[in-house]
C-alpha atoms as a PDB file:
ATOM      1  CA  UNK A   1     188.028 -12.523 -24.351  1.00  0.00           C
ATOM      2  CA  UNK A   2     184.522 -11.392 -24.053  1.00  0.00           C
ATOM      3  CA  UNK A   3     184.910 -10.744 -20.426  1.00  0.00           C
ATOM      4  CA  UNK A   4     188.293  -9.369 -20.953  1.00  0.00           C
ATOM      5  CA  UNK A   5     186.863  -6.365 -23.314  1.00  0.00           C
ATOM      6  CA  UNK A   6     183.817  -5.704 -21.057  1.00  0.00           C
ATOM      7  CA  UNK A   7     186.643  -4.983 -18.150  1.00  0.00           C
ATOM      8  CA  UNK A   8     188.626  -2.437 -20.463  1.00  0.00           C
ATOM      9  CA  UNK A   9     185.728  -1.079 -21.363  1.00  0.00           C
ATOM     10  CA  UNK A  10     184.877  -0.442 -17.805  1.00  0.00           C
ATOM     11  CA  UNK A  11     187.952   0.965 -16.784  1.00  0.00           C
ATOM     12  CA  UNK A  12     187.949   3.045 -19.705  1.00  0.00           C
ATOM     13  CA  UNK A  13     184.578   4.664 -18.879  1.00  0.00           C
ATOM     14  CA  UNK A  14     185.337   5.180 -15.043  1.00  0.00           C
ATOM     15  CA  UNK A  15     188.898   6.830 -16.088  1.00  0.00           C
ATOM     16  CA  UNK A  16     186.746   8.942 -18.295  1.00  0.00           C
ATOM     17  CA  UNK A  17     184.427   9.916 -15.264  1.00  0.00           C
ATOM     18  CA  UNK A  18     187.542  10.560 -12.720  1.00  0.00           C
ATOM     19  CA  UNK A  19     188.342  14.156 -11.708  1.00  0.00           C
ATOM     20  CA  UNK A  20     192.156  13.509 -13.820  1.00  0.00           C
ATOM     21  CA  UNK A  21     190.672  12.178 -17.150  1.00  0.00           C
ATOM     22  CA  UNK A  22     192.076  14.094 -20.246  1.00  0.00           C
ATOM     23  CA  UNK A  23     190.677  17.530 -21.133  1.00  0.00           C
ATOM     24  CA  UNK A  24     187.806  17.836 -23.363  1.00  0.00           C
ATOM     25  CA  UNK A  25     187.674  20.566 -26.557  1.00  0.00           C
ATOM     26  CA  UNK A  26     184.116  21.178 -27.003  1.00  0.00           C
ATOM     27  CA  UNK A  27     184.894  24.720 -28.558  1.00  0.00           C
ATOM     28  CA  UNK A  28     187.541  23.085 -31.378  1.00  0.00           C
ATOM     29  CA  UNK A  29     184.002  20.754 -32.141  1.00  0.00           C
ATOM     30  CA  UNK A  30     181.734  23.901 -32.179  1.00  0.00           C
ATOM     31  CA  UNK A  31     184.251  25.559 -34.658  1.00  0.00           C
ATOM     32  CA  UNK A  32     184.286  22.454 -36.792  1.00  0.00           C
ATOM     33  CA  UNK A  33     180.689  21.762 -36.794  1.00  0.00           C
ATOM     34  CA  UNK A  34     179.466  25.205 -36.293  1.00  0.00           C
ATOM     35  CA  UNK A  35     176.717  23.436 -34.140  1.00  0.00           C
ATOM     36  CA  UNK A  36     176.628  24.166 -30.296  1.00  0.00           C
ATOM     37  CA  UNK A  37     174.024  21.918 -28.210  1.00  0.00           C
ATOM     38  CA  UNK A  38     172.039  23.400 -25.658  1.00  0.00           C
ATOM     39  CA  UNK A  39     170.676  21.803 -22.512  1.00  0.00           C
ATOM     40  CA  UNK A  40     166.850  23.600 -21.261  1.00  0.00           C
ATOM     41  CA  UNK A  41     164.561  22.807 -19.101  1.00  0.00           C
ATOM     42  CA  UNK A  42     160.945  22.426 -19.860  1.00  0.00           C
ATOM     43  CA  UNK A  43     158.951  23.438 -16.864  1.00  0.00           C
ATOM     44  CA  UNK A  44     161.614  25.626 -14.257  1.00  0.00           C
ATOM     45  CA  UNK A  45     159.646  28.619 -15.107  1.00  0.00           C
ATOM     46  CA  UNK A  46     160.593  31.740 -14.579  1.00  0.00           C
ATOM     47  CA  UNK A  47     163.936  30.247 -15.912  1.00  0.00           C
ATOM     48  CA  UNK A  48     163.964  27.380 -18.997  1.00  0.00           C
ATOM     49  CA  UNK A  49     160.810  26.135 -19.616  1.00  0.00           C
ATOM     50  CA  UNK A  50     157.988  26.082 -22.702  1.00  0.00           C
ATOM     51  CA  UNK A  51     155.718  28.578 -23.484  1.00  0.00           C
ATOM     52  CA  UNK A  52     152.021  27.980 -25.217  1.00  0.00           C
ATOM     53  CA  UNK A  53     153.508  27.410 -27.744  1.00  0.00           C
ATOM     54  CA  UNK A  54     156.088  25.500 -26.997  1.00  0.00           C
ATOM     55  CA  UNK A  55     158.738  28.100 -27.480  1.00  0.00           C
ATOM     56  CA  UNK A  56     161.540  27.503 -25.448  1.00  0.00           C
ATOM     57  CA  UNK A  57     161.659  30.596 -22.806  1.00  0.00           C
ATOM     58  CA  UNK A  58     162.881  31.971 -19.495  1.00  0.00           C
ATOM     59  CA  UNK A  59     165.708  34.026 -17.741  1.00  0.00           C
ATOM     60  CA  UNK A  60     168.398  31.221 -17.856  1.00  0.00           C
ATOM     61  CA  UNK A  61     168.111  30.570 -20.949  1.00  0.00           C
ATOM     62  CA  UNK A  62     167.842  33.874 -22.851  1.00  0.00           C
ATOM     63  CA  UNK A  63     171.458  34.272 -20.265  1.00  0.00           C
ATOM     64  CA  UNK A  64     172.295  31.008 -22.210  1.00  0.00           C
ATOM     65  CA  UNK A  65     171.815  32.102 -25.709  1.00  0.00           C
ATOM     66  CA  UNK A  66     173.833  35.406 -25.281  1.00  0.00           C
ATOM     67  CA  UNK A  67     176.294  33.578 -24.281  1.00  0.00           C
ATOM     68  CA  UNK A  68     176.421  31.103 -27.101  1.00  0.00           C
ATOM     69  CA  UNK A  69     176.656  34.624 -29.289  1.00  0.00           C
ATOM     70  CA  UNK A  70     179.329  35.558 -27.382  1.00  0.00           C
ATOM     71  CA  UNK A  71     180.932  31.606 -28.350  1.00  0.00           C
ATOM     72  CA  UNK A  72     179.990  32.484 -32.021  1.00  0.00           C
ATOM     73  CA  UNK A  73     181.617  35.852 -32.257  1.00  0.00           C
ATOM     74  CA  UNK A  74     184.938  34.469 -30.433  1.00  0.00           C
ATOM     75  CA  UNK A  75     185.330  31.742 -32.328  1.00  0.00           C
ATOM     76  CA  UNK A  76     184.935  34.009 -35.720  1.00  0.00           C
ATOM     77  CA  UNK A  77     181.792  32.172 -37.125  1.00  0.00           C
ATOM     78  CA  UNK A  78     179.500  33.929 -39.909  1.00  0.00           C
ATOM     79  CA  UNK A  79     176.632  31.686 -38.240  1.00  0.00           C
ATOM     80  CA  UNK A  80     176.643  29.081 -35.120  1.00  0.00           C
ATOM     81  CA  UNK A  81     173.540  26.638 -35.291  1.00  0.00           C
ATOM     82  CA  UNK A  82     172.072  26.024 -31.459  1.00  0.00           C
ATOM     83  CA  UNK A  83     170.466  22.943 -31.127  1.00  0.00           C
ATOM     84  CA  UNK A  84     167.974  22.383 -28.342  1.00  0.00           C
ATOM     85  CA  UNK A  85     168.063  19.677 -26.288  1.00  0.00           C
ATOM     86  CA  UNK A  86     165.494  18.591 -23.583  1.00  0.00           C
ATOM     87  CA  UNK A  87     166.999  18.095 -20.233  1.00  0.00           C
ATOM     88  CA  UNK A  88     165.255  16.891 -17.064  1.00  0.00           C
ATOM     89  CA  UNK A  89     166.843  16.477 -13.377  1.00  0.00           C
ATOM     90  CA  UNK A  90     167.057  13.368 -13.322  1.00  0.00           C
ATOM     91  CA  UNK A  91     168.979  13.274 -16.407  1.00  0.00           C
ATOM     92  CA  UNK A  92     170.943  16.758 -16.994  1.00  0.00           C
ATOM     93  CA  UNK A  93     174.104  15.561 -15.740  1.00  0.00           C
ATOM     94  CA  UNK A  94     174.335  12.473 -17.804  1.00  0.00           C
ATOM     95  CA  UNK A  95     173.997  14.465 -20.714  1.00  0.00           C
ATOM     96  CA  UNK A  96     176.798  16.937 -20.206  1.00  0.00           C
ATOM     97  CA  UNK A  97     178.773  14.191 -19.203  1.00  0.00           C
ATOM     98  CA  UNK A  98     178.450  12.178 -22.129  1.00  0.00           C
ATOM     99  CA  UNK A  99     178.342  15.171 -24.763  1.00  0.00           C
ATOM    100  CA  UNK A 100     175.140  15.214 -25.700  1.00  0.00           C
ATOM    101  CA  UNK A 101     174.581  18.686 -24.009  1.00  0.00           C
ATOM    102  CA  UNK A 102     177.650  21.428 -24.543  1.00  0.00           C
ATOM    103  CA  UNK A 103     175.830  23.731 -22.348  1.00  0.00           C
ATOM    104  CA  UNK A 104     173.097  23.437 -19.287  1.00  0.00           C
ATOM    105  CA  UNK A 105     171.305  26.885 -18.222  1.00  0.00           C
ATOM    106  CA  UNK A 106     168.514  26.389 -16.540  1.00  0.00           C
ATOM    107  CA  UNK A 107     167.869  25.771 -12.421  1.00  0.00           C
ATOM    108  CA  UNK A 108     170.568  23.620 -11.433  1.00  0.00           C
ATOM    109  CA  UNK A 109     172.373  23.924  -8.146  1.00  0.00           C
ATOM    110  CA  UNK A 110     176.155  24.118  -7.844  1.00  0.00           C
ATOM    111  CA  UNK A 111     177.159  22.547  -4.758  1.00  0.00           C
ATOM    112  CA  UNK A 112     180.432  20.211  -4.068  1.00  0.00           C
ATOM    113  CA  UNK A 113     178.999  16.953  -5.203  1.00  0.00           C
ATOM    114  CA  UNK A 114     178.122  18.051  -8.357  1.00  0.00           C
ATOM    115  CA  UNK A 115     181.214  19.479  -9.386  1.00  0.00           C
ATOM    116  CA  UNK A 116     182.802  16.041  -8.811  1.00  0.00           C
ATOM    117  CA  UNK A 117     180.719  15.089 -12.074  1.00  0.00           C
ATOM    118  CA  UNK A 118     180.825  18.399 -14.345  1.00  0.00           C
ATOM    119  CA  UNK A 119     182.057  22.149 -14.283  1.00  0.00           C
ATOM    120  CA  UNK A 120     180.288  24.908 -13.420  1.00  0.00           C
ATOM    121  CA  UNK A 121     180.241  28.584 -14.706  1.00  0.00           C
ATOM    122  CA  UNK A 122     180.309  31.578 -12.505  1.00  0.00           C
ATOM    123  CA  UNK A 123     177.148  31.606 -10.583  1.00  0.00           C
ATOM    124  CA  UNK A 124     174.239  33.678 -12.385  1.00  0.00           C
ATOM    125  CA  UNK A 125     171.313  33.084  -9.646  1.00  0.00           C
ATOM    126  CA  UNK A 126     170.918  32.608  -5.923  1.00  0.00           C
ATOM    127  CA  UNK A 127     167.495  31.062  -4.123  1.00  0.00           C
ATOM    128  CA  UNK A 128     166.229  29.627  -0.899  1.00  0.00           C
ATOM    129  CA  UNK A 129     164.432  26.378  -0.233  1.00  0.00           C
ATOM    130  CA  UNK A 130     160.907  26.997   1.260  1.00  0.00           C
ATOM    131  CA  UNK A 131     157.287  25.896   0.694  1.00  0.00           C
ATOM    132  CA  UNK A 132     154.851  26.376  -1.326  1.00  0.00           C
ATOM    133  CA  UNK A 133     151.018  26.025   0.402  1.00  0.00           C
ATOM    134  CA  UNK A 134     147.300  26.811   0.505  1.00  0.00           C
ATOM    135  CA  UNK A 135     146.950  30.012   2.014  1.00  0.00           C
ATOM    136  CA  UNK A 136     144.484  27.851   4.522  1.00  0.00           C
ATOM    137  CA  UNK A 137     146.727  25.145   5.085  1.00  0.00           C
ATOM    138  CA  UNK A 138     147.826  26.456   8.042  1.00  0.00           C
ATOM    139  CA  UNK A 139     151.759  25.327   7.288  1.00  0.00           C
ATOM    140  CA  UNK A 140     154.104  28.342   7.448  1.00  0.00           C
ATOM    141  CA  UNK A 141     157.423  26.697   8.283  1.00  0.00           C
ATOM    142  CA  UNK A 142     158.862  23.539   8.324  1.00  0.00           C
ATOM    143  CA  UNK A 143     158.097  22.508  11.888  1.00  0.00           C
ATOM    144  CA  UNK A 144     154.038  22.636  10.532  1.00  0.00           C
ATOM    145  CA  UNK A 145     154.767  20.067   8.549  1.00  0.00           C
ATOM    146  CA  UNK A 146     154.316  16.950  10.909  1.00  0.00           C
ATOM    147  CA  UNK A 147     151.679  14.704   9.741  1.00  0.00           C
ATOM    148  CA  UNK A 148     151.532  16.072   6.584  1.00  0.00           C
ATOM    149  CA  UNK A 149     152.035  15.175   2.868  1.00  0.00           C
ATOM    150  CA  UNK A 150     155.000  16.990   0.808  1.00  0.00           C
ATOM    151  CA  UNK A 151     156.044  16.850  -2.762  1.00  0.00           C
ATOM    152  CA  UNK A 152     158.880  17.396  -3.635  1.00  0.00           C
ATOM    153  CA  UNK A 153     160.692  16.921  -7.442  1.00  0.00           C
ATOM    154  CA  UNK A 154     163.052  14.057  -7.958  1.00  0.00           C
ATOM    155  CA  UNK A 155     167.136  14.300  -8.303  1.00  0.00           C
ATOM    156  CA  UNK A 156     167.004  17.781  -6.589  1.00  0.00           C
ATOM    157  CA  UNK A 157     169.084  19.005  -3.489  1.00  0.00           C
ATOM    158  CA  UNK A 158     165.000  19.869  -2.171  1.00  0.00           C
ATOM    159  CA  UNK A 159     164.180  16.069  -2.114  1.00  0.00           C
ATOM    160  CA  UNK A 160     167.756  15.403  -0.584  1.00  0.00           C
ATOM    161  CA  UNK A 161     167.458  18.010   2.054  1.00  0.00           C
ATOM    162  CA  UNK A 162     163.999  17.328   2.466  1.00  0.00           C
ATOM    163  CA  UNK A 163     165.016  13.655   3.318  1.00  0.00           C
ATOM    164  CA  UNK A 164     167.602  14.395   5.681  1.00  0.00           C
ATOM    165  CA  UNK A 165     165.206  16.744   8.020  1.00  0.00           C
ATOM    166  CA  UNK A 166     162.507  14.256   8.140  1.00  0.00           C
ATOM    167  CA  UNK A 167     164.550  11.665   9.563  1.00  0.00           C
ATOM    168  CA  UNK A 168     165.820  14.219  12.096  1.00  0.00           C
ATOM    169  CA  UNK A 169     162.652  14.832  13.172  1.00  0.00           C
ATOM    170  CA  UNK A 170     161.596  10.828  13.129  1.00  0.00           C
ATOM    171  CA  UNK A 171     159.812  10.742  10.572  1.00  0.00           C
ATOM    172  CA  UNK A 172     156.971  12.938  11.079  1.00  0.00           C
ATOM    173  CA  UNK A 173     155.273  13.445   7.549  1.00  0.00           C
ATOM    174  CA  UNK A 174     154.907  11.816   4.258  1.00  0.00           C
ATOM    175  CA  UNK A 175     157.380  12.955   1.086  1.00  0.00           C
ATOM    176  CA  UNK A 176     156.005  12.452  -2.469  1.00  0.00           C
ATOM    177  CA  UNK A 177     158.264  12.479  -5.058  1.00  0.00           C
ATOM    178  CA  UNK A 178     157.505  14.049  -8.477  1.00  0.00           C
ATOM    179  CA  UNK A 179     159.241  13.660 -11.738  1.00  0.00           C
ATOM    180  CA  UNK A 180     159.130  17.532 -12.516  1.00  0.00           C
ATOM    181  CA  UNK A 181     158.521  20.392 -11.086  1.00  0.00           C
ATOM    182  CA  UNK A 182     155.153  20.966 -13.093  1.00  0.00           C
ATOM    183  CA  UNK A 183     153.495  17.393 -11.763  1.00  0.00           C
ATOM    184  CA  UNK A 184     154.867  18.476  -8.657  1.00  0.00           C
ATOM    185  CA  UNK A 185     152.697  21.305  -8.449  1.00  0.00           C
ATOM    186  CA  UNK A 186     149.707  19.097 -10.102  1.00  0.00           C
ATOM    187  CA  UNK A 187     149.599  17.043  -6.899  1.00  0.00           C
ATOM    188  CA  UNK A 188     149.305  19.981  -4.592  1.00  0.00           C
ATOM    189  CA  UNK A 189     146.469  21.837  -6.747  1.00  0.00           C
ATOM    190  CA  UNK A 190     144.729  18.726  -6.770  1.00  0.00           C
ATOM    191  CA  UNK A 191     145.035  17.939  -2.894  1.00  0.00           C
ATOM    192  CA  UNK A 192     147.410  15.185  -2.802  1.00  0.00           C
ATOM    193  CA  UNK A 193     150.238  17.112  -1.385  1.00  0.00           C
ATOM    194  CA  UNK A 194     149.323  19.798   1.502  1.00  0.00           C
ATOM    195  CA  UNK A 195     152.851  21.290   0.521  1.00  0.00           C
ATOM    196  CA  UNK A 196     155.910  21.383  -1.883  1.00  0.00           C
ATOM    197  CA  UNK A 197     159.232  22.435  -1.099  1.00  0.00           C
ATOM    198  CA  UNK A 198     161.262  23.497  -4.004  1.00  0.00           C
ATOM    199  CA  UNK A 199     163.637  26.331  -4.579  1.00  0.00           C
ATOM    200  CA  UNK A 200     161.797  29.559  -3.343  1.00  0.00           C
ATOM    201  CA  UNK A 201     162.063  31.120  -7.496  1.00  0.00           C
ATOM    202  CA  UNK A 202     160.901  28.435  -9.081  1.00  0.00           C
ATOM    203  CA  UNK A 203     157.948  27.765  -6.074  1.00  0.00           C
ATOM    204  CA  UNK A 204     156.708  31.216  -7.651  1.00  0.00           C
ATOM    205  CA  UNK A 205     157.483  30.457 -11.190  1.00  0.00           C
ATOM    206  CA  UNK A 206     155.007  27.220 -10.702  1.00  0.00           C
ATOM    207  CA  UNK A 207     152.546  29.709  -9.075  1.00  0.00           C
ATOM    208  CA  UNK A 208     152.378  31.741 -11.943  1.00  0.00           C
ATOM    209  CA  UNK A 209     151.105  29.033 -13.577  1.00  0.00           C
ATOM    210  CA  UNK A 210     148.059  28.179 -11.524  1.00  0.00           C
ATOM    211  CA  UNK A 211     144.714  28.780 -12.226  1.00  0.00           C
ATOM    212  CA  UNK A 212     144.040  30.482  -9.125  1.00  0.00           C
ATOM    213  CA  UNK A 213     147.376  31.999  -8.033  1.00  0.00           C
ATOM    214  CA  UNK A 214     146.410  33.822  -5.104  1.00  0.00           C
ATOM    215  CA  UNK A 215     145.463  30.453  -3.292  1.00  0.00           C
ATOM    216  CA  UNK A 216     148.798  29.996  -2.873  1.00  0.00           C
ATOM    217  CA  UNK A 217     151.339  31.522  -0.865  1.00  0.00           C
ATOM    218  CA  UNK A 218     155.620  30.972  -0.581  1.00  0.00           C
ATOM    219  CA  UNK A 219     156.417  30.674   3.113  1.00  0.00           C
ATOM    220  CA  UNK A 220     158.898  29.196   5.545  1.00  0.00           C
ATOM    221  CA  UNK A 221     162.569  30.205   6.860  1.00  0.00           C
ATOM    222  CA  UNK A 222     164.655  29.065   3.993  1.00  0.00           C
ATOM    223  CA  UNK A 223     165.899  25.271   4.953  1.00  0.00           C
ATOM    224  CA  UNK A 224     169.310  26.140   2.484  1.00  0.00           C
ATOM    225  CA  UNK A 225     170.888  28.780   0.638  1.00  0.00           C
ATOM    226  CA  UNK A 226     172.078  27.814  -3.253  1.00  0.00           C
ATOM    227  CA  UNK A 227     173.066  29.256  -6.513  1.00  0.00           C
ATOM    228  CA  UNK A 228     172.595  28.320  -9.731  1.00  0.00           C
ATOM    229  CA  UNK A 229     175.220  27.899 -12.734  1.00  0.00           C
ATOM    230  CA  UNK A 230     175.604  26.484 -16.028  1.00  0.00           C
ATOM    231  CA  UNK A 231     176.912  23.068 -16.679  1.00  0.00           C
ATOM    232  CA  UNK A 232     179.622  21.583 -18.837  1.00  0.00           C
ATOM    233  CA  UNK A 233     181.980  18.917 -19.048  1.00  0.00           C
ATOM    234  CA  UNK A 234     184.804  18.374 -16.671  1.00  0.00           C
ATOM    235  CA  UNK A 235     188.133  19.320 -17.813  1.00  0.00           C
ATOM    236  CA  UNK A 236     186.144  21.726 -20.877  1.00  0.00           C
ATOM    237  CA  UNK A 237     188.920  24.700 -19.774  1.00  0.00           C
ATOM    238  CA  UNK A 238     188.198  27.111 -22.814  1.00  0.00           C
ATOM    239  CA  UNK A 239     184.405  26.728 -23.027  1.00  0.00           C
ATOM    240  CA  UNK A 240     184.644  27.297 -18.621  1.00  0.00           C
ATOM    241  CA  UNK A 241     186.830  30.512 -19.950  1.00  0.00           C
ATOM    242  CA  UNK A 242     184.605  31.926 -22.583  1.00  0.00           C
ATOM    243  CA  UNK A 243     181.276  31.141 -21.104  1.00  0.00           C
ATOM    244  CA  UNK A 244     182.271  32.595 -17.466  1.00  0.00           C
ATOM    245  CA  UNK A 245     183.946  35.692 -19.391  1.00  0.00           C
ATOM    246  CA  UNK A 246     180.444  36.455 -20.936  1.00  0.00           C
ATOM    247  CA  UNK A 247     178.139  35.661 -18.085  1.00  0.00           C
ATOM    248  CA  UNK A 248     180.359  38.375 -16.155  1.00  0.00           C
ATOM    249  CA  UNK A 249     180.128  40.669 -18.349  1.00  0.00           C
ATOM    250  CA  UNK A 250     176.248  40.858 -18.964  1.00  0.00           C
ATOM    251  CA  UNK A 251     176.105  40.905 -14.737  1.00  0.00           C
ATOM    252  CA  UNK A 252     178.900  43.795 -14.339  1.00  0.00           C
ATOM    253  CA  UNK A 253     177.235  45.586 -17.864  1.00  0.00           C
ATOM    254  CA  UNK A 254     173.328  45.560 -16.562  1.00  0.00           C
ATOM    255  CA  UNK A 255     171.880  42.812 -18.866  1.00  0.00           C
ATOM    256  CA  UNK A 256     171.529  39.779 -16.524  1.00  0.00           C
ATOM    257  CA  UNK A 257     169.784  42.851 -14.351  1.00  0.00           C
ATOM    258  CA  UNK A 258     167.551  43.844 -16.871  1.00  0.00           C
ATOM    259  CA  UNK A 259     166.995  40.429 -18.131  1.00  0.00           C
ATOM    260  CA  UNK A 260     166.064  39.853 -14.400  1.00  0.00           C
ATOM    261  CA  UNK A 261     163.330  42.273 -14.492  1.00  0.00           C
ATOM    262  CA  UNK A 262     161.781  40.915 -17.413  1.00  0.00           C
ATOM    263  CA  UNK A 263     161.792  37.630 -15.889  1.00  0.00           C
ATOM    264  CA  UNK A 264     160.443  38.173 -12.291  1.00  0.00           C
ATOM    265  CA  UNK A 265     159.125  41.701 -12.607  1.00  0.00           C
ATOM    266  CA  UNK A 266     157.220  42.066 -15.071  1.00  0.00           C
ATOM    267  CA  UNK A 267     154.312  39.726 -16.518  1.00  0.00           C
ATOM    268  CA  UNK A 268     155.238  36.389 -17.897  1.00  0.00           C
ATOM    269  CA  UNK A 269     153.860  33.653 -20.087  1.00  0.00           C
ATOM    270  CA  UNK A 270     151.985  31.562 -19.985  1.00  0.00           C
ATOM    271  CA  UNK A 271     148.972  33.353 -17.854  1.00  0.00           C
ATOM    272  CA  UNK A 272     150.837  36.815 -18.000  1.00  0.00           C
ATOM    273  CA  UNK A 273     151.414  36.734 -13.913  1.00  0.00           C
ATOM    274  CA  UNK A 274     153.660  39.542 -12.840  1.00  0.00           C
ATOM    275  CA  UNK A 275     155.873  37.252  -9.775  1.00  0.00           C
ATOM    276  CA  UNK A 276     156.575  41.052  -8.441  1.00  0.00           C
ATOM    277  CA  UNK A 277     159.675  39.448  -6.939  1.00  0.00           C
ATOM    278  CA  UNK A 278     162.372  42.078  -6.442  1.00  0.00           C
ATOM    279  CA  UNK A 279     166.359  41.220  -6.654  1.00  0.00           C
ATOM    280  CA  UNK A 280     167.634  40.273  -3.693  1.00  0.00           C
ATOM    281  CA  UNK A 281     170.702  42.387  -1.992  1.00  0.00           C
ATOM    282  CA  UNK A 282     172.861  38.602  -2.614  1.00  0.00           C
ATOM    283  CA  UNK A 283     172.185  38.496  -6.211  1.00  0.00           C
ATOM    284  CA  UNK A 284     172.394  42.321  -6.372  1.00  0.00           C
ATOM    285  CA  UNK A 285     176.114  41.566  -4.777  1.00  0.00           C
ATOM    286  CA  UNK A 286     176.697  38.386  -7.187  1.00  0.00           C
ATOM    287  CA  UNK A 287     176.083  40.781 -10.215  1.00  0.00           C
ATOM    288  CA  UNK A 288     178.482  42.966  -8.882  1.00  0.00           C
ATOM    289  CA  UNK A 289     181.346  40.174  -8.553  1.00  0.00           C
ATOM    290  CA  UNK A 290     180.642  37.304 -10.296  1.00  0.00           C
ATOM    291  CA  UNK A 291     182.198  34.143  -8.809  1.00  0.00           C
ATOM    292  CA  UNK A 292     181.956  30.356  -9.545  1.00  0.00           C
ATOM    293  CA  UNK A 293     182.395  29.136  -5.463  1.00  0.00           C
ATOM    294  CA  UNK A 294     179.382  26.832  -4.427  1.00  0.00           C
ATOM    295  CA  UNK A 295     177.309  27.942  -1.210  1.00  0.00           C
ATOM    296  CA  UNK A 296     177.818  24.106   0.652  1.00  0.00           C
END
């Protein structure tokens, strides 16, 4: 019998994984509750990450509370309580998936795979995957790397990717794999890693952070194209409606643009770097029409 009930059990939690399992209602739970949990980051600066003082911060996720205002005012609630929940990326899916986190906005890539798992929002970023090095190193593309260390931060489509072109190339450097993106950038300050590949936003988000941020320099054609969206459950049709509805309209009405500037324009905490990093003509064109398609 034991046996018996761990085998429903099993095929109970893989029919709840499968692309046809039943739809979820996370909004009729908000409504009850008047609690909506929130995924964030803690170190994908410019985007989610902590502050000094351990605020909570960043351009996804001030997106990510105006839309949880725009949950509270559709569903007709005097007050919604957001709850803030630690994500990493090793773990961020796993959390959606099991309804721990209603909504993820921080750096995570929408690409085919994924979307097997969880649903994704209309996209609200777009980056490149490039390096981030000594201005001495003398790496300034890919190719430079041969004989080389690289970190790189674990679960990402960078470590993937990164993978994948050193075994095209035999092998020809070392890959270190960090559990964040903040220890990733610990092990190149400190000499351990002569470069890191990351996305190219968040490579000058962890720059910002340095204690001597013109030592480093962002180079390299980018290796892939992505976009970033927030997560939710599979099957979560009305939450996908009202959160898509609301990220489109702060692109199309000028507030994910201004937000933007804030973000990587302007200086930012913790040191108060300005990452003087203009909006591309992609995400100038995303803003204009919004759309949920992944770039792979």
């Amino acid at each position: 019998m034991k046996k018996l009930a761990l085998l429903v059990g099993g095929a109970l939690a893989l029919a709840c994984a499968c692309p046809g399992a039943q739809p979820v209602d996370t909004i009729r739970r908000i409504s009850e509750a008047g609690t909506i949990n929130l995924g964030h980051r803690e170190s994908s600066v410019p985007f989610s990450y902590y502050d000094a003082k351990r605020h909570v911060v960043g351009f996804s996720h001030e997106l990510m509370l105006k839309v949880a205002e725009a949950i509270r005012v559709e569903l007709h609630l005097a007050s919604l309580t957001v709850k803030l929940v630690p994500v990493t990326a090793q773990n961020r899916l796993a959390l959606v998936q099991n309804g721990n986190v209603d909504l993820e906005c921080g750096s995570t890539t929408h690409n085919r795979e994924r979307a097997r798992h969880v649903a994704f929002s209309v996209s609200f970023f777009r980056i490149g995957t490039r390096l981030m090095t000594a201005r001495d190193s003398g790496i300034r593309d890919f190719p430079d790397l041969a004989g080389r260390r690289v970190v790189v931060t674990a679960a990402t489509t960078s470590e993937r990717l990164l993978r994948l072109y050193n075994e095209g190339t035999g092998r020809k450097f070392t890959i270190l794999v960090a559990k964040d993106h903040g220890e990733s950038f610990a092990l190149l300050e400190a000499g351990r890693a002569e470069a890191f590949m990351m996305d190219d936003a968040l490579l000058y988000g962890e720059r910002a952070k340095a204690v001597n941020p013109e030592r480093w320099v962002i180079v390299g054609s980018p290796m892939s194209s992505e976009v970033y969206g927030c997560m939710m459950r599979r099957g979560d049709h009305e939450l996908k409606r009202i959160v898509d509805k609301a990220l489109a309209d702060l692109m199309r009405g000028g507030e994910a643009m201004r937000l933007y500037a804030k973000w990587f324009e302007r200086p930012i905490p913790p040191r108060g770097l300005n990452l003087d990093w203009p909006p591309s003509r992609e995400l100038v064109e995303l803003y204009r029409d919004p759309n949920d398609l992944p770039l792979d």
